[in-house]
N, C-alpha and C. Protein backbone atom coordinates (compact mmCIF):
# COMPACT_ATOMS: atom_id res chain seq x y z
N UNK A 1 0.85 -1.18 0.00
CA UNK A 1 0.00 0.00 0.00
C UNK A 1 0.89 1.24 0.00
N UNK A 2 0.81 1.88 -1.16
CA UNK A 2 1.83 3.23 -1.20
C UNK A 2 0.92 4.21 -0.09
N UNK A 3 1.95 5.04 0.32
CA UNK A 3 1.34 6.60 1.27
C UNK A 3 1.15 7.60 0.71
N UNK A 4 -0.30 7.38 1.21
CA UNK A 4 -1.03 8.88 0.83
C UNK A 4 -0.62 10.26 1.13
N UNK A 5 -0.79 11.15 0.45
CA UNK A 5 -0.39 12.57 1.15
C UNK A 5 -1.69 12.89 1.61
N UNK A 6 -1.33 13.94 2.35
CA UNK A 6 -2.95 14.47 3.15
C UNK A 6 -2.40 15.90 3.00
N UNK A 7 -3.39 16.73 2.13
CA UNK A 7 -2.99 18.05 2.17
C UNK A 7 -4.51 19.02 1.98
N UNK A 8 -4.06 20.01 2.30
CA UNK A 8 -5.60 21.24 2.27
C UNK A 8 -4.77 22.59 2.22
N UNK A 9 -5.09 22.92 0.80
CA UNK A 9 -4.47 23.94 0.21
C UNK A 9 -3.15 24.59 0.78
N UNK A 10 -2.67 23.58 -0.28
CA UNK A 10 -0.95 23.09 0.35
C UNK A 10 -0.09 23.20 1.73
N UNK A 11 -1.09 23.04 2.33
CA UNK A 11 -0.44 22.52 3.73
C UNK A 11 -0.78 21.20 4.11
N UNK A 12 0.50 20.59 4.48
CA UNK A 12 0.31 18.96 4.80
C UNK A 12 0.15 18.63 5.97
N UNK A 13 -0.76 17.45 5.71
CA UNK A 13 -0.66 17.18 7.66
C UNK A 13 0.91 16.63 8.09
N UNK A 14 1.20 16.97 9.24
CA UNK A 14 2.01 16.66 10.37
C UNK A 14 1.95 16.26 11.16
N UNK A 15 2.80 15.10 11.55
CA UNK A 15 2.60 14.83 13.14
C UNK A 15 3.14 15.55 13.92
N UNK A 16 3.19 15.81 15.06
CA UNK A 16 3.58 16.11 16.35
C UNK A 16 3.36 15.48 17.15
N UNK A 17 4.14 14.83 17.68
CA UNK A 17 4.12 13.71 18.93
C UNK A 17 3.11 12.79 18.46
N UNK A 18 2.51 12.48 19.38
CA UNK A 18 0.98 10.94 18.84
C UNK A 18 -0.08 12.27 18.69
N UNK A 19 -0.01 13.16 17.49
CA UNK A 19 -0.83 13.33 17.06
C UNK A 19 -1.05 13.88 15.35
N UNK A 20 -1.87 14.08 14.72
CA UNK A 20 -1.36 14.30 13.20
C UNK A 20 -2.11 15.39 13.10
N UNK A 21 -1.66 16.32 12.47
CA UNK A 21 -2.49 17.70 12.52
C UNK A 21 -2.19 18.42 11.11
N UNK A 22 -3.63 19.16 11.04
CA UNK A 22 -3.20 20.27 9.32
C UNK A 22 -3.37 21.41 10.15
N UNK A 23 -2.57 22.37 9.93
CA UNK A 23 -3.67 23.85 10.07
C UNK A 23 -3.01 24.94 9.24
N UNK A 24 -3.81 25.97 8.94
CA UNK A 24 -3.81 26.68 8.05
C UNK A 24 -3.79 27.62 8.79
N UNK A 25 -2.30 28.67 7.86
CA UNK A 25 -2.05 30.06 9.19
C UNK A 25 -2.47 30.29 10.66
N UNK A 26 -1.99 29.04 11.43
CA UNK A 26 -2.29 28.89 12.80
C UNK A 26 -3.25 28.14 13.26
N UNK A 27 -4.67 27.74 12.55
CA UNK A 27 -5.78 27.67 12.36
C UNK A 27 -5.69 25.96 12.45
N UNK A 28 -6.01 25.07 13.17
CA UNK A 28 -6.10 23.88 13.11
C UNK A 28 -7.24 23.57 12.71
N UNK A 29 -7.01 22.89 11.36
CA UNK A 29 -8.29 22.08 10.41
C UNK A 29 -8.48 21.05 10.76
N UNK A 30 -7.70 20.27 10.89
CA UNK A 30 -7.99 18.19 11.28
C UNK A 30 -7.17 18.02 12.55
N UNK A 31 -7.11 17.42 13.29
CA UNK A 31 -6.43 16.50 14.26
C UNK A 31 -6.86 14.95 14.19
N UNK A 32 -6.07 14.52 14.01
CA UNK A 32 -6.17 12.91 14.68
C UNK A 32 -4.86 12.18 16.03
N UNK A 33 -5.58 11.94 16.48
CA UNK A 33 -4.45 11.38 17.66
C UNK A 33 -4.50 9.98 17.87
N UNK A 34 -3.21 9.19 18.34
CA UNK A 34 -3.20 8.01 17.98
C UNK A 34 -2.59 7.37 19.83
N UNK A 35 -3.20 6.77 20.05
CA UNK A 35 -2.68 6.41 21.43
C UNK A 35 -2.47 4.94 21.23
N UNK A 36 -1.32 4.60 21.94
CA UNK A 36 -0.27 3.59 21.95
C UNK A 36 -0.83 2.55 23.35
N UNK A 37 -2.14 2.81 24.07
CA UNK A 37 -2.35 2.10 24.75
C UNK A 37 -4.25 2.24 25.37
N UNK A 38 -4.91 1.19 25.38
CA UNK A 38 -6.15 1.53 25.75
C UNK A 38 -6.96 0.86 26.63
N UNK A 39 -7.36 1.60 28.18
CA UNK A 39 -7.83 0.49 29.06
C UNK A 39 -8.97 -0.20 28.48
N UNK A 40 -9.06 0.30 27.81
CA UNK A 40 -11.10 -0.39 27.20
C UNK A 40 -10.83 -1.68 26.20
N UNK A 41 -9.34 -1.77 25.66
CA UNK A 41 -9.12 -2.69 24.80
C UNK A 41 -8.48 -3.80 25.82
N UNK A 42 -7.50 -3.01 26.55
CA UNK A 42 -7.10 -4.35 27.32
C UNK A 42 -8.35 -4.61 27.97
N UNK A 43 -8.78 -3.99 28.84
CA UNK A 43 -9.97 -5.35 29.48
C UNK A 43 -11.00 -5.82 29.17
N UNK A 44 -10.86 -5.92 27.47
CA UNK A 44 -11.38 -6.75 26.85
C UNK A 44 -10.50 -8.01 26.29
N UNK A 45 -9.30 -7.60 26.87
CA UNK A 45 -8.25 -9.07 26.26
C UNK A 45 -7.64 -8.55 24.72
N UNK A 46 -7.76 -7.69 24.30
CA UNK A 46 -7.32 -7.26 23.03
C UNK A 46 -5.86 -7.45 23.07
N UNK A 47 -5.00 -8.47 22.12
CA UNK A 47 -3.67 -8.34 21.73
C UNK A 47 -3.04 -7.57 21.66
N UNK A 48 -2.14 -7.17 22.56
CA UNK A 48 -0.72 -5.95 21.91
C UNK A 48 0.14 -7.02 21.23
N UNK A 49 1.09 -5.77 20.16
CA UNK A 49 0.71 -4.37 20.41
C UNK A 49 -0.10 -4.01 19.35
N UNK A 50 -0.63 -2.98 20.20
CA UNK A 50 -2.04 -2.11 19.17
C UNK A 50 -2.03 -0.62 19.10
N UNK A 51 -2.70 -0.44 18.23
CA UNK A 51 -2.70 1.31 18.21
C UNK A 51 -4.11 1.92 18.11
N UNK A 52 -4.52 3.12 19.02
CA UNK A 52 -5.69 3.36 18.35
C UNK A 52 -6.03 4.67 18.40
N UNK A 53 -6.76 4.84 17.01
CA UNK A 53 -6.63 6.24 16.13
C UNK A 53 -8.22 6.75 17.32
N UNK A 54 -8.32 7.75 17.46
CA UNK A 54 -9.20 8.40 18.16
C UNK A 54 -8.99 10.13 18.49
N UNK A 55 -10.23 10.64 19.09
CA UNK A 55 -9.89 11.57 19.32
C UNK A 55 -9.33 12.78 18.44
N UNK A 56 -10.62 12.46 17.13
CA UNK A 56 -10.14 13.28 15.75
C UNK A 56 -11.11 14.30 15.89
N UNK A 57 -11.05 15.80 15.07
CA UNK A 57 -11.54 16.40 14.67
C UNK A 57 -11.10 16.98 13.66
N UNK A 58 -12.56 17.54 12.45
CA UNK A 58 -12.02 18.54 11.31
C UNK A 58 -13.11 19.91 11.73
N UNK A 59 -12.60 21.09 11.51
CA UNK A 59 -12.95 22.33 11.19
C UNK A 59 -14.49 22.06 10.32
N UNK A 60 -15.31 22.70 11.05
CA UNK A 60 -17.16 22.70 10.14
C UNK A 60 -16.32 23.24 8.54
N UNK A 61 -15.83 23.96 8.37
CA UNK A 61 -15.53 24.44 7.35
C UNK A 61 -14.69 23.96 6.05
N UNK A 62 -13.82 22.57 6.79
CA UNK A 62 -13.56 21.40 6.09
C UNK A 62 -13.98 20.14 5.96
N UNK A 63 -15.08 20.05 6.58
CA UNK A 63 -15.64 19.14 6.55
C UNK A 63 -16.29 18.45 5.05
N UNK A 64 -16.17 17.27 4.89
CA UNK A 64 -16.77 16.87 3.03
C UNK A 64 -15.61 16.54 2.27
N UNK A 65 -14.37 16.94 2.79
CA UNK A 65 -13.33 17.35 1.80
C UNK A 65 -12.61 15.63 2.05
N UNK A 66 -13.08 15.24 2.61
CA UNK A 66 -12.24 14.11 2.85
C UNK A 66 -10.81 13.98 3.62
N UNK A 67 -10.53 14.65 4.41
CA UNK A 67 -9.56 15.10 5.49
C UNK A 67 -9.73 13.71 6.41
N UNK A 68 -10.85 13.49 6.87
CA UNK A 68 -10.63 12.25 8.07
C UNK A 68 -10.36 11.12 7.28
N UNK A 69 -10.41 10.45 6.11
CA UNK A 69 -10.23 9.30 5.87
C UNK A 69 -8.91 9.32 4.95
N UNK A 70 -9.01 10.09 4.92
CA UNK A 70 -7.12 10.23 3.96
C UNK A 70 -6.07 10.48 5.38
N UNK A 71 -6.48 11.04 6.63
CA UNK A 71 -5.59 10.78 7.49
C UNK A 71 -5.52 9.89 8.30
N UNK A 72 -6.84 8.90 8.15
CA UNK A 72 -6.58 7.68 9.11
C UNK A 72 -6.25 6.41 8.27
N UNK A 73 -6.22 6.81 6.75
CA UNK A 73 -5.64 5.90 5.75
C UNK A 73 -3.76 6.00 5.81
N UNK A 74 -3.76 7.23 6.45
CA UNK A 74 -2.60 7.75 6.34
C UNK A 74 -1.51 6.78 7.88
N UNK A 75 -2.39 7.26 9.08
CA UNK A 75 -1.56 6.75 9.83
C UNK A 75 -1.81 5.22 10.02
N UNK A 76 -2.83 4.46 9.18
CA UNK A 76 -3.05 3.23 9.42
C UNK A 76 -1.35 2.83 8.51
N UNK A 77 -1.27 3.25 7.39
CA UNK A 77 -0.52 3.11 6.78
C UNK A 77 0.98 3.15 6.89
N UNK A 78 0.92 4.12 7.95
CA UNK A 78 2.40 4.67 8.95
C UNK A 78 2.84 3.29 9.56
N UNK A 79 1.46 2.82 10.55
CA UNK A 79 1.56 2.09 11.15
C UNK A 79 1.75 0.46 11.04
N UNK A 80 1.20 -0.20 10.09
CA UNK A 80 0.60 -1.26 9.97
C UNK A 80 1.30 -2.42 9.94
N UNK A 81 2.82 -2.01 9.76
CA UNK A 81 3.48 -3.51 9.90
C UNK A 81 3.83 -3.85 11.49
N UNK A 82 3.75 -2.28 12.43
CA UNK A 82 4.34 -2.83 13.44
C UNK A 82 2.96 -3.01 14.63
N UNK A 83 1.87 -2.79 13.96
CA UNK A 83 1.27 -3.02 15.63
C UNK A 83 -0.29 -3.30 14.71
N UNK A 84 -1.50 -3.71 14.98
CA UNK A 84 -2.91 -3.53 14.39
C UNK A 84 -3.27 -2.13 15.34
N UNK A 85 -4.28 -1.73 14.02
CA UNK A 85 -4.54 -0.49 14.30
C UNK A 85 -6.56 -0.84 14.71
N UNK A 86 -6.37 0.02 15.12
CA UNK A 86 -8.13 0.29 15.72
C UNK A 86 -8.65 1.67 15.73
N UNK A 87 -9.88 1.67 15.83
CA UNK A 87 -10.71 3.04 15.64
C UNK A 87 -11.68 3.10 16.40
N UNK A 88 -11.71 3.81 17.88
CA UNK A 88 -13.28 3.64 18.65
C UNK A 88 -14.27 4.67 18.72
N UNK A 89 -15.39 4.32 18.57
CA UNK A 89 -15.77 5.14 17.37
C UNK A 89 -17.25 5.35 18.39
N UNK A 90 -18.45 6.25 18.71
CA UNK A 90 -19.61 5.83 19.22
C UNK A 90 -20.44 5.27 18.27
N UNK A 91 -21.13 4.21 18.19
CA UNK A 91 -22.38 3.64 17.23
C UNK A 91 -23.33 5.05 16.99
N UNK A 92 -22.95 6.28 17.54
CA UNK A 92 -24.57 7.05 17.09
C UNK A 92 -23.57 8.31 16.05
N UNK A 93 -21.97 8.04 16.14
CA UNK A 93 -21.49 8.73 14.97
C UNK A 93 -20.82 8.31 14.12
N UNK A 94 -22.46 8.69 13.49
CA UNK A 94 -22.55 8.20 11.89
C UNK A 94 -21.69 8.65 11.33
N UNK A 95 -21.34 10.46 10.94
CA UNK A 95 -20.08 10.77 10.03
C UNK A 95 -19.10 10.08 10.24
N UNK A 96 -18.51 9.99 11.26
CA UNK A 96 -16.98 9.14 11.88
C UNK A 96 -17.08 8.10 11.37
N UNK A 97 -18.30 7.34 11.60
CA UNK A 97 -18.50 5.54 10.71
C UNK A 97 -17.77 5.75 9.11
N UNK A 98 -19.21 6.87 8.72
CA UNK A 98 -18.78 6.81 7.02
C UNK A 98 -17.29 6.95 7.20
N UNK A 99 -16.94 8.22 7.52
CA UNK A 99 -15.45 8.53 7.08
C UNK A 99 -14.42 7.56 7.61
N UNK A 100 -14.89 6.20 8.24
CA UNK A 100 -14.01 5.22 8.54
C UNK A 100 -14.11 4.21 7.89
N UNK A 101 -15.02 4.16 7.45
CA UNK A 101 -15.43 2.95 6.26
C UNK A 101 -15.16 3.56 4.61
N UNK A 102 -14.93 4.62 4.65
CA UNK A 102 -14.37 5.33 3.07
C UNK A 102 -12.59 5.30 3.35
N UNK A 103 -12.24 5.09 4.49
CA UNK A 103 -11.26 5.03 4.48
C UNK A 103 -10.58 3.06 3.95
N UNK A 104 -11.57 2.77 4.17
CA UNK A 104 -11.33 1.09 4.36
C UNK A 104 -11.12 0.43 5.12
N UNK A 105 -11.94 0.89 6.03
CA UNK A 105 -11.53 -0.01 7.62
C UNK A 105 -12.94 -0.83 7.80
N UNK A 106 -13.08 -2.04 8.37
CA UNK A 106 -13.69 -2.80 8.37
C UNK A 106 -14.52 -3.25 9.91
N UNK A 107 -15.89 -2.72 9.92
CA UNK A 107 -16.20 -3.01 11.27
C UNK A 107 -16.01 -4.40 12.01
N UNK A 108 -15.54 -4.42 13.30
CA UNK A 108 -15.00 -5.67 13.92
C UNK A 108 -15.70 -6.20 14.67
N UNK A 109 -15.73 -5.41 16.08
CA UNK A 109 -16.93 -5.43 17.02
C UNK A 109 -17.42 -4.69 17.76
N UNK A 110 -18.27 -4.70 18.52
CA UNK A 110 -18.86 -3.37 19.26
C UNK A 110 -18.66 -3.63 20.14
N UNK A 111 -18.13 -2.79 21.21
CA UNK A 111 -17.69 -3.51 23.16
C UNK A 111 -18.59 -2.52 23.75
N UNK A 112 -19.16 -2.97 24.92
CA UNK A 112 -20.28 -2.72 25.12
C UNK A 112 -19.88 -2.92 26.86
N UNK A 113 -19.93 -1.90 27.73
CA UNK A 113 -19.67 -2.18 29.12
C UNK A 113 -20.47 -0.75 30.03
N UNK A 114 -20.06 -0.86 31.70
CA UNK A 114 -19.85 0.17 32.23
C UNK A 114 -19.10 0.50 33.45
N UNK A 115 -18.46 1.55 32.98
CA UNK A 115 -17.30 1.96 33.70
C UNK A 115 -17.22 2.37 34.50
N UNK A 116 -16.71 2.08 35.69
CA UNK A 116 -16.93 2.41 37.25
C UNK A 116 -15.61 2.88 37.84
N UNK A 117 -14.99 3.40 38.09
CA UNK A 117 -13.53 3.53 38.76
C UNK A 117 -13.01 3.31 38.07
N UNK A 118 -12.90 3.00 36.43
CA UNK A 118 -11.75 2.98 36.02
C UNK A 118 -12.01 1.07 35.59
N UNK A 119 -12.90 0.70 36.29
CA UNK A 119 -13.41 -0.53 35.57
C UNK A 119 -14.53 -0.97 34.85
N UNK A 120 -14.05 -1.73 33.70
CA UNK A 120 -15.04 -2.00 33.02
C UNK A 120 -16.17 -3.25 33.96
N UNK A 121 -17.37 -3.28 33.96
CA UNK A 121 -18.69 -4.14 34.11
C UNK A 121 -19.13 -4.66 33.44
N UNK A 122 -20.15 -5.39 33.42
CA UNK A 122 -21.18 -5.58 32.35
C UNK A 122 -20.71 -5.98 31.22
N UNK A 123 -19.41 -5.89 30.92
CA UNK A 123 -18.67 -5.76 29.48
C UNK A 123 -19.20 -7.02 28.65
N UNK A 124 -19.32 -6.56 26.89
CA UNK A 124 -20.18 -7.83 26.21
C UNK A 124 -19.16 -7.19 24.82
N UNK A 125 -19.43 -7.90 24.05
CA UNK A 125 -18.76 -8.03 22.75
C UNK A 125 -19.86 -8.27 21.64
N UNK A 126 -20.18 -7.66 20.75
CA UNK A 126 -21.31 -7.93 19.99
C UNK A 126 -20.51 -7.95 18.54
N UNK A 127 -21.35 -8.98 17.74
CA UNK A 127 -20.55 -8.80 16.40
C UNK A 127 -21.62 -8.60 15.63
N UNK A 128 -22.39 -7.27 15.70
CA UNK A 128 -23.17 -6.34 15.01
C UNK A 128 -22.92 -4.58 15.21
N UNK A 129 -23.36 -4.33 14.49
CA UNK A 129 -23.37 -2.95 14.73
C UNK A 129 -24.08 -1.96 14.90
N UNK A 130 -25.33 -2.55 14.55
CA UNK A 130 -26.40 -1.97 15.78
C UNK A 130 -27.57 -2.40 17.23
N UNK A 131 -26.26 -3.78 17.67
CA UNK A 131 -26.59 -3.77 18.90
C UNK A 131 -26.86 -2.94 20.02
């Protein structure tokens, strides 16, 4: 899989630390941030190592342009030989779905718990997506 560029009127995204960012004359258009560790995955038993893309936003004003799925095509792509990548996403956002599924990512499962101190409960695993 060759790497995509991610650009919005010629400024490219960048990372900075675990995060990937565009902005325009100061102005931050996209963020995506990528965290290297997740209590909600481990105590579900999820394999390291893993990565997971979260914690994105684009500017109302870039929005459509295709900014979120060219940058999570981007750092899946950064990433992919050394760790599986993930995306947690809420079931009621829909844009985030589309723009994760135009990216080519493939729904897995839905984890389903509640969190008390820092622990998960109740926790279930559904292999639908609108459980």
């Amino acid at each position: 899989m060759e790497q995509i560029e991610v650009a919005v009127e010629g400024n490219t995204l960048e990372k900075k630390e675990d995060e990937f960012r565009i902005e325009i004359k100061g102005k931050l258009i996209h963020r995506s941030r990528v965290f290297h560790k997740s209590h909600l995955l481990t105590s579900f038993h999820f394999p390291k190592p893993f990565l997971v893309i979260g914690d994105c936003l684009t500017d109302p004003n870039y929005r459509g342009m295709g900014i979120y799925p060219r940058t999570i095509q981007y750092i899946a792509t950064t990433y992919r030989l050394q760790k599986q990548i993930f995306i947690l996403v809420s079931k009621d956002n829909i844009s985030s779905i589309k723009g994760i599924e135009k990216a080519g990512f493939q729904f897995l499962v839905r984890l389903k718990g509640f969190r008390f101190l820092g622990f998960y409960l109740k926790k279930e695993i559904l292999c639908t997506k609108n459980d």
